[in-house]
N, C-alpha and C. Protein backbone atom coordinates (compact mmCIF):
# COMPACT_ATOMS: atom_id res chain seq x y z
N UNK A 1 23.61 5.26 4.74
CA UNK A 1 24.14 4.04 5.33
C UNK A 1 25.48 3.76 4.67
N UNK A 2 26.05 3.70 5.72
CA UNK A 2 27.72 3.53 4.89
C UNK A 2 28.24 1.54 5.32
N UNK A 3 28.50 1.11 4.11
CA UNK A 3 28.67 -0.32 4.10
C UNK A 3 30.29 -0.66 3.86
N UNK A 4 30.77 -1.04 4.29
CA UNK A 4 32.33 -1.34 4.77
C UNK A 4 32.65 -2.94 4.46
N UNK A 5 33.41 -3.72 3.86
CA UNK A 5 33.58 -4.89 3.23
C UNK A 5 35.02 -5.32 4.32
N UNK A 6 34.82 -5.72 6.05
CA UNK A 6 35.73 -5.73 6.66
C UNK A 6 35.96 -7.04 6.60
N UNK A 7 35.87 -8.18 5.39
CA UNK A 7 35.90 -9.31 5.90
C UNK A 7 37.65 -10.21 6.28
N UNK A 8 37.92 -11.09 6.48
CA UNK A 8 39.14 -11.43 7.08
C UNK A 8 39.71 -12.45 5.97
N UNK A 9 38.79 -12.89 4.78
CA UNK A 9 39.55 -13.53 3.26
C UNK A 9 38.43 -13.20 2.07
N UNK A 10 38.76 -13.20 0.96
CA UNK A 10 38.36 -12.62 0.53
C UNK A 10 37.07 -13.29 -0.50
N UNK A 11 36.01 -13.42 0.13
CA UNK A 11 34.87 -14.19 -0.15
C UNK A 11 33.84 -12.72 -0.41
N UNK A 12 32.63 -13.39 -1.04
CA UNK A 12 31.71 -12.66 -1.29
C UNK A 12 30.58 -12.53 -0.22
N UNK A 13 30.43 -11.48 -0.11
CA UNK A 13 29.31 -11.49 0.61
C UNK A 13 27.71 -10.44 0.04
N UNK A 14 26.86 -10.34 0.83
CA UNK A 14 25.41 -9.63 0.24
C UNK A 14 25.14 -8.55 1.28
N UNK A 15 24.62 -7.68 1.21
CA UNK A 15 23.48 -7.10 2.41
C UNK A 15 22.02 -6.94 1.81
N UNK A 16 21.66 -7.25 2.78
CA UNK A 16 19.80 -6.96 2.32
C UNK A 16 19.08 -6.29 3.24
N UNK A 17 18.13 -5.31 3.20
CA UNK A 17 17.81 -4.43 3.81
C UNK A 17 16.45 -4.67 4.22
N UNK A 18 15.64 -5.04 4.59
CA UNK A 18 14.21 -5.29 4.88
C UNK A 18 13.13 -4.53 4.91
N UNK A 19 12.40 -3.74 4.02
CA UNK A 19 11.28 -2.56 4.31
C UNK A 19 12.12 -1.11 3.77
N UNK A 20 13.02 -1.36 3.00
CA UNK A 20 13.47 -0.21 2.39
C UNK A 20 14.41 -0.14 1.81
N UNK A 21 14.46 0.68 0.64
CA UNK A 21 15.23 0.71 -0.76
C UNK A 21 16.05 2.06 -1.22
N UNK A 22 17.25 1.99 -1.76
CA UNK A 22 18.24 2.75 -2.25
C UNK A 22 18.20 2.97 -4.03
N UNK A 23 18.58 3.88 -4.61
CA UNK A 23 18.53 3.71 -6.09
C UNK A 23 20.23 3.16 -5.84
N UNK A 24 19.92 1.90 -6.91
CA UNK A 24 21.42 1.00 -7.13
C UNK A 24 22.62 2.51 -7.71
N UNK A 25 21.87 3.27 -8.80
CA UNK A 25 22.84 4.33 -9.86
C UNK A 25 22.19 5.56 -9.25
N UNK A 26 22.45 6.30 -8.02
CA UNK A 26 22.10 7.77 -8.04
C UNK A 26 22.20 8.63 -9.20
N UNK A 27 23.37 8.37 -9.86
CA UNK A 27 23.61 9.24 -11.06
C UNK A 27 22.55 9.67 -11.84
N UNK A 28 21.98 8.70 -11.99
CA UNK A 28 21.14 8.27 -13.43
C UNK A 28 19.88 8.87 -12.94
N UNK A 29 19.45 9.31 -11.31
CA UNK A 29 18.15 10.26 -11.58
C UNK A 29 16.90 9.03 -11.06
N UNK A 30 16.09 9.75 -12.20
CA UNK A 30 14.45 8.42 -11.96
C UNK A 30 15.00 7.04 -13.12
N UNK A 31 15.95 7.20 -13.67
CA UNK A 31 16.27 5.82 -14.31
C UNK A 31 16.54 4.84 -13.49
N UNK A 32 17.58 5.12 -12.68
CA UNK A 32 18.21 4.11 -11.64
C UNK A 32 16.95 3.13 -11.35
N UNK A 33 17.27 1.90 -10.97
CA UNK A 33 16.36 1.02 -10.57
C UNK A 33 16.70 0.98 -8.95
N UNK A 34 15.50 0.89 -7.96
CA UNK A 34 15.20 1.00 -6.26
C UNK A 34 15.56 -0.49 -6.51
N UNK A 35 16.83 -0.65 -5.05
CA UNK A 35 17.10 -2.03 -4.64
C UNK A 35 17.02 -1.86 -3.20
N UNK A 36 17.00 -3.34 -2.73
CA UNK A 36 16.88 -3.51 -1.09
C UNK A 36 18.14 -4.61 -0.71
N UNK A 37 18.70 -5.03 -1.71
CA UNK A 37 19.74 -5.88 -1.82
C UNK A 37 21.18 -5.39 -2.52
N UNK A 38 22.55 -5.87 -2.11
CA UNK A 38 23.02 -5.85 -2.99
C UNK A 38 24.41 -6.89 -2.53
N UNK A 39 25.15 -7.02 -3.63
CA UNK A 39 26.09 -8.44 -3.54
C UNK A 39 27.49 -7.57 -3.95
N UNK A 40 28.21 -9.00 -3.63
CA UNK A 40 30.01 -8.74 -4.11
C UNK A 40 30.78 -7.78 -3.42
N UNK A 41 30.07 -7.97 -2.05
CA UNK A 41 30.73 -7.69 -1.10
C UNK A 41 32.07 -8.46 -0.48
N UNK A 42 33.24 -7.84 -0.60
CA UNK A 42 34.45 -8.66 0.21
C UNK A 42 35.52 -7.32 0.98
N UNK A 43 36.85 -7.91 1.00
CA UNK A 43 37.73 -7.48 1.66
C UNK A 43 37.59 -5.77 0.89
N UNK A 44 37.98 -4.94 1.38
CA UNK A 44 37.82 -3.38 0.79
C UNK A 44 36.96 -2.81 0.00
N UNK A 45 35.86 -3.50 0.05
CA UNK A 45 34.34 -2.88 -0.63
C UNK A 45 33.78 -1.53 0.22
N UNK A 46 33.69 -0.74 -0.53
CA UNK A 46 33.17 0.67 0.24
C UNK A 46 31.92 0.73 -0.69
N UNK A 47 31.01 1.42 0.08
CA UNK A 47 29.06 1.56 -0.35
C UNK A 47 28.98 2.65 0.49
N UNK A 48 28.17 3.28 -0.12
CA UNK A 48 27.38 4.44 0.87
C UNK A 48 25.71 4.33 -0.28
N UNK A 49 24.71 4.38 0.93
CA UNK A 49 23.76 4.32 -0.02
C UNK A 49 22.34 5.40 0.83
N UNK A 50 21.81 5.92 -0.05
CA UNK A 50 21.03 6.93 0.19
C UNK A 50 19.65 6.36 0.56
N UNK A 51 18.91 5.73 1.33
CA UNK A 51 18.15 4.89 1.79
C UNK A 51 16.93 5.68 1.85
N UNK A 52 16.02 5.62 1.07
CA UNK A 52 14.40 5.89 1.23
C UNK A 52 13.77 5.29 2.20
N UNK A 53 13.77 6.47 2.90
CA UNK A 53 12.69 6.14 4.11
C UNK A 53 11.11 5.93 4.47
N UNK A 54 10.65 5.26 3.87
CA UNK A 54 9.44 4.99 3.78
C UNK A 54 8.35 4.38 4.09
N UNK A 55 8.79 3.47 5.04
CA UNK A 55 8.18 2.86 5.98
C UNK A 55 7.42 2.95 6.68
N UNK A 56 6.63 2.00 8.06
CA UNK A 56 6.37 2.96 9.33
C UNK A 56 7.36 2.64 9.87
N UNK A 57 7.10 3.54 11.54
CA UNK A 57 8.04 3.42 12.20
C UNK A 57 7.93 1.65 12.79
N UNK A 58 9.60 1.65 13.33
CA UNK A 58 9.50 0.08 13.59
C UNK A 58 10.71 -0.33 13.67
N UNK A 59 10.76 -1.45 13.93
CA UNK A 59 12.51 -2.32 13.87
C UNK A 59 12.49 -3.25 12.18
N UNK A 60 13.37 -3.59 11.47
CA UNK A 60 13.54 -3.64 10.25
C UNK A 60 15.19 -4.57 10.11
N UNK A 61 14.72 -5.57 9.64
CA UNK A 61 16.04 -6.25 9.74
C UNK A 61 17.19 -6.05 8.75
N UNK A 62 18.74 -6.50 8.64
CA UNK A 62 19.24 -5.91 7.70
C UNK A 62 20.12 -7.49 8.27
N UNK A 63 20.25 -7.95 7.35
CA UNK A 63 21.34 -8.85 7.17
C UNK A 63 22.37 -9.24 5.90
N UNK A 64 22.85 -10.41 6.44
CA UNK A 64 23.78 -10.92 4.81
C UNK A 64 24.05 -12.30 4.59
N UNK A 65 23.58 -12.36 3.30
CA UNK A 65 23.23 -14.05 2.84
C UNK A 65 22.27 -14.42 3.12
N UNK A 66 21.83 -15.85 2.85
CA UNK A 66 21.07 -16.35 3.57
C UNK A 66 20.31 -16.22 4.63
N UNK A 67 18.93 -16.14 5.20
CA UNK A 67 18.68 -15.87 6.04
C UNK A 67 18.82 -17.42 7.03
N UNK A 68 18.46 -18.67 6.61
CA UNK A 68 18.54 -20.02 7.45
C UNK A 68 19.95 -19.80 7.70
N UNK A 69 21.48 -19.17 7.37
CA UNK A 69 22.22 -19.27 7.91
C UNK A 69 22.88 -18.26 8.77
N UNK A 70 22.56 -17.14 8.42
CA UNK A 70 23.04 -15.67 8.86
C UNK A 70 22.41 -15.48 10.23
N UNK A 71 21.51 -15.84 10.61
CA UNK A 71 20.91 -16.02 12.09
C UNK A 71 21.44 -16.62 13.13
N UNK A 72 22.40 -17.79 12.73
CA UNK A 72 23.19 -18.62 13.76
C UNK A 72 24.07 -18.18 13.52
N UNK A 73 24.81 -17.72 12.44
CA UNK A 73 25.93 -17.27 12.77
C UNK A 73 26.45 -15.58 13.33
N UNK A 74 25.67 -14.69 13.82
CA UNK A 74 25.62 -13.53 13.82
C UNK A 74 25.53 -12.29 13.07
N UNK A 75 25.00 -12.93 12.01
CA UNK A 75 25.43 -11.89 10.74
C UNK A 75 24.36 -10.96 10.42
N UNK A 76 23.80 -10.16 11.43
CA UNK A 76 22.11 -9.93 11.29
C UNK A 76 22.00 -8.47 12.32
N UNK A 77 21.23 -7.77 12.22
CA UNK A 77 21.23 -6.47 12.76
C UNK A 77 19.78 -5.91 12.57
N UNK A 78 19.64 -5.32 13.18
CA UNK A 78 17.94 -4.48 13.45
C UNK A 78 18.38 -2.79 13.14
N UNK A 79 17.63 -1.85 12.43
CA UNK A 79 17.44 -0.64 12.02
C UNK A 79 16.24 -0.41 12.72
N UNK A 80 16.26 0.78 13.49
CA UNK A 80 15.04 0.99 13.56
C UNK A 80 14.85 2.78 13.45
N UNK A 81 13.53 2.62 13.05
CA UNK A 81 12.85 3.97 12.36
C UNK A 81 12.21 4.71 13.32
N UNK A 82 12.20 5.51 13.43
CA UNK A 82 11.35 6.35 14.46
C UNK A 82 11.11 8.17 14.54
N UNK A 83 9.81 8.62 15.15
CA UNK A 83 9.73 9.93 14.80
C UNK A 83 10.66 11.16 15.76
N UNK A 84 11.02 12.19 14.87
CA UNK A 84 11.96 12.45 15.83
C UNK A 84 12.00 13.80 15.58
N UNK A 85 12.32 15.47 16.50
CA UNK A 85 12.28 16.26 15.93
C UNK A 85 13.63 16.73 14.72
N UNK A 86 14.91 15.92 15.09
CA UNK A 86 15.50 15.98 13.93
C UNK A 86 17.18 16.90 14.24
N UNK A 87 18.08 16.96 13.52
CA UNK A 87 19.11 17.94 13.81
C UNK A 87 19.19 19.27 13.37
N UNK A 88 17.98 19.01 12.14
CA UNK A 88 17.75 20.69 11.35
C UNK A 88 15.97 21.11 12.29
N UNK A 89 15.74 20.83 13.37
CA UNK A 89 14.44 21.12 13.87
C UNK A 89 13.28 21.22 13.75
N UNK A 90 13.29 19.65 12.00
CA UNK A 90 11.76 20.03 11.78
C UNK A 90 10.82 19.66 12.66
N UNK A 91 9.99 19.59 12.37
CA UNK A 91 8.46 18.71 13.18
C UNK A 91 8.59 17.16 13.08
N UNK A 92 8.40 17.01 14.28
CA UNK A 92 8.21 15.64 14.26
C UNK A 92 7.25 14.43 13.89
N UNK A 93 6.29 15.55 13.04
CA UNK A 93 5.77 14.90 11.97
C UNK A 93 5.96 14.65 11.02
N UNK A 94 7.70 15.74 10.44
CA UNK A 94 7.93 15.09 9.01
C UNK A 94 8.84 14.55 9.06
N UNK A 95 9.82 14.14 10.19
CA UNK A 95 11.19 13.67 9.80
C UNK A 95 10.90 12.16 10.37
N UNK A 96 11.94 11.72 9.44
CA UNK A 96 11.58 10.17 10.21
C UNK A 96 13.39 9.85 10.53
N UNK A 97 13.73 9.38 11.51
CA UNK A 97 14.94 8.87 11.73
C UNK A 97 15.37 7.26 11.43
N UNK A 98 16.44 7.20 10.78
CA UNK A 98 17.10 5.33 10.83
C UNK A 98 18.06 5.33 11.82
N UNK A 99 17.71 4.67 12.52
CA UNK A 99 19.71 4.34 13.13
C UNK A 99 19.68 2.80 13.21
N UNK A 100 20.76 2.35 12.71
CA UNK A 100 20.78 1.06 12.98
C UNK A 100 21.45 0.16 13.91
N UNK A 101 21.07 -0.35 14.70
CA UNK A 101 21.68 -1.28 15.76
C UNK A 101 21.92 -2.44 15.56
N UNK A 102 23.06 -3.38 16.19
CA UNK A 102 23.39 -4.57 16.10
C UNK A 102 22.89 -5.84 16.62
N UNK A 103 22.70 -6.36 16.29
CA UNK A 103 22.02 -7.84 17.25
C UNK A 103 22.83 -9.17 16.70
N UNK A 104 22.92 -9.79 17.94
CA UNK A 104 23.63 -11.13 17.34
C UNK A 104 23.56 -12.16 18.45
N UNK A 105 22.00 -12.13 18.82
CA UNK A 105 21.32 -13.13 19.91
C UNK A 105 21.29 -14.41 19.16
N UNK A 106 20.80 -15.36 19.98
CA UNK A 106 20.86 -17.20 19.34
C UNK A 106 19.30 -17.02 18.73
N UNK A 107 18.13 -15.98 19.19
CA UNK A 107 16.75 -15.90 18.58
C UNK A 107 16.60 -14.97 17.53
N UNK A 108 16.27 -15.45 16.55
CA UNK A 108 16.27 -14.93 15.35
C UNK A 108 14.92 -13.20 15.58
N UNK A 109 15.09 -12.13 15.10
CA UNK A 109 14.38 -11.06 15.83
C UNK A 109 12.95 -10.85 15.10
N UNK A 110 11.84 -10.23 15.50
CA UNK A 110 10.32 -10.04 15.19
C UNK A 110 10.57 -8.60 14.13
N UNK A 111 11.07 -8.88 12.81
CA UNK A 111 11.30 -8.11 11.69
C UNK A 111 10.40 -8.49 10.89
N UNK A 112 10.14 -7.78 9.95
CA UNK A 112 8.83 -7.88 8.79
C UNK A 112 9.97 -7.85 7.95
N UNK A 113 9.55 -8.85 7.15
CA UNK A 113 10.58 -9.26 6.10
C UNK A 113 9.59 -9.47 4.57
């Protein structure tokens, strides 16, 4: 998941991921601590994060900030997981796919949070 800091002044922002976690320090191996959050997001913040897929399949929300406010204001998006045979042709019993899609309806979406 590649995270992009396109904002228009230069405020902080969060993403939070719902039902699945990244090591914060790849470097560091099994030290790194698994997050589902992360902050200090603004104008030219670049992230790429290696996302453990672990879930079931499903829709999975991903937003930023607040959730009582990030809902009215559009700031909110659905991932969803699903089985798939894959681009390297495994079985579609072992690969699991993310792709994430956008949403920015006035109804807040049926995510397990």
């Amino acid at each position: 998941l590649h995270l992009l800091g396109a904002c228009d002044r230069p405020r902080q922002h969060s993403f939070t991921l719902h039902g699945h976690s990244w090591q914060e320090w790849p470097y560091l191996g099994n030290l790194s601590p698994w997050m589902s959050s992360t902050s200090g997001i603004t104008s030219g913040t670049v992230n790429t994060f290696h996302i453990a897929v672990r879930s079931q399949i499903g829709d999975y929300m991903y937003r930023s900030g607040v959730l009582k406010w990030v809902v009215e204001q559009g700031m909110w998006g659905l991932m969803q997981v699903s089985r798939s045979a894959g681009p390297l042709g495994r079985s579609a019993d072992t690969e699991v796919d993310a792709e994430p899609t956008t949403g920015a309806d006035d109804s807040p979406p049926d995510a397990p949070g």
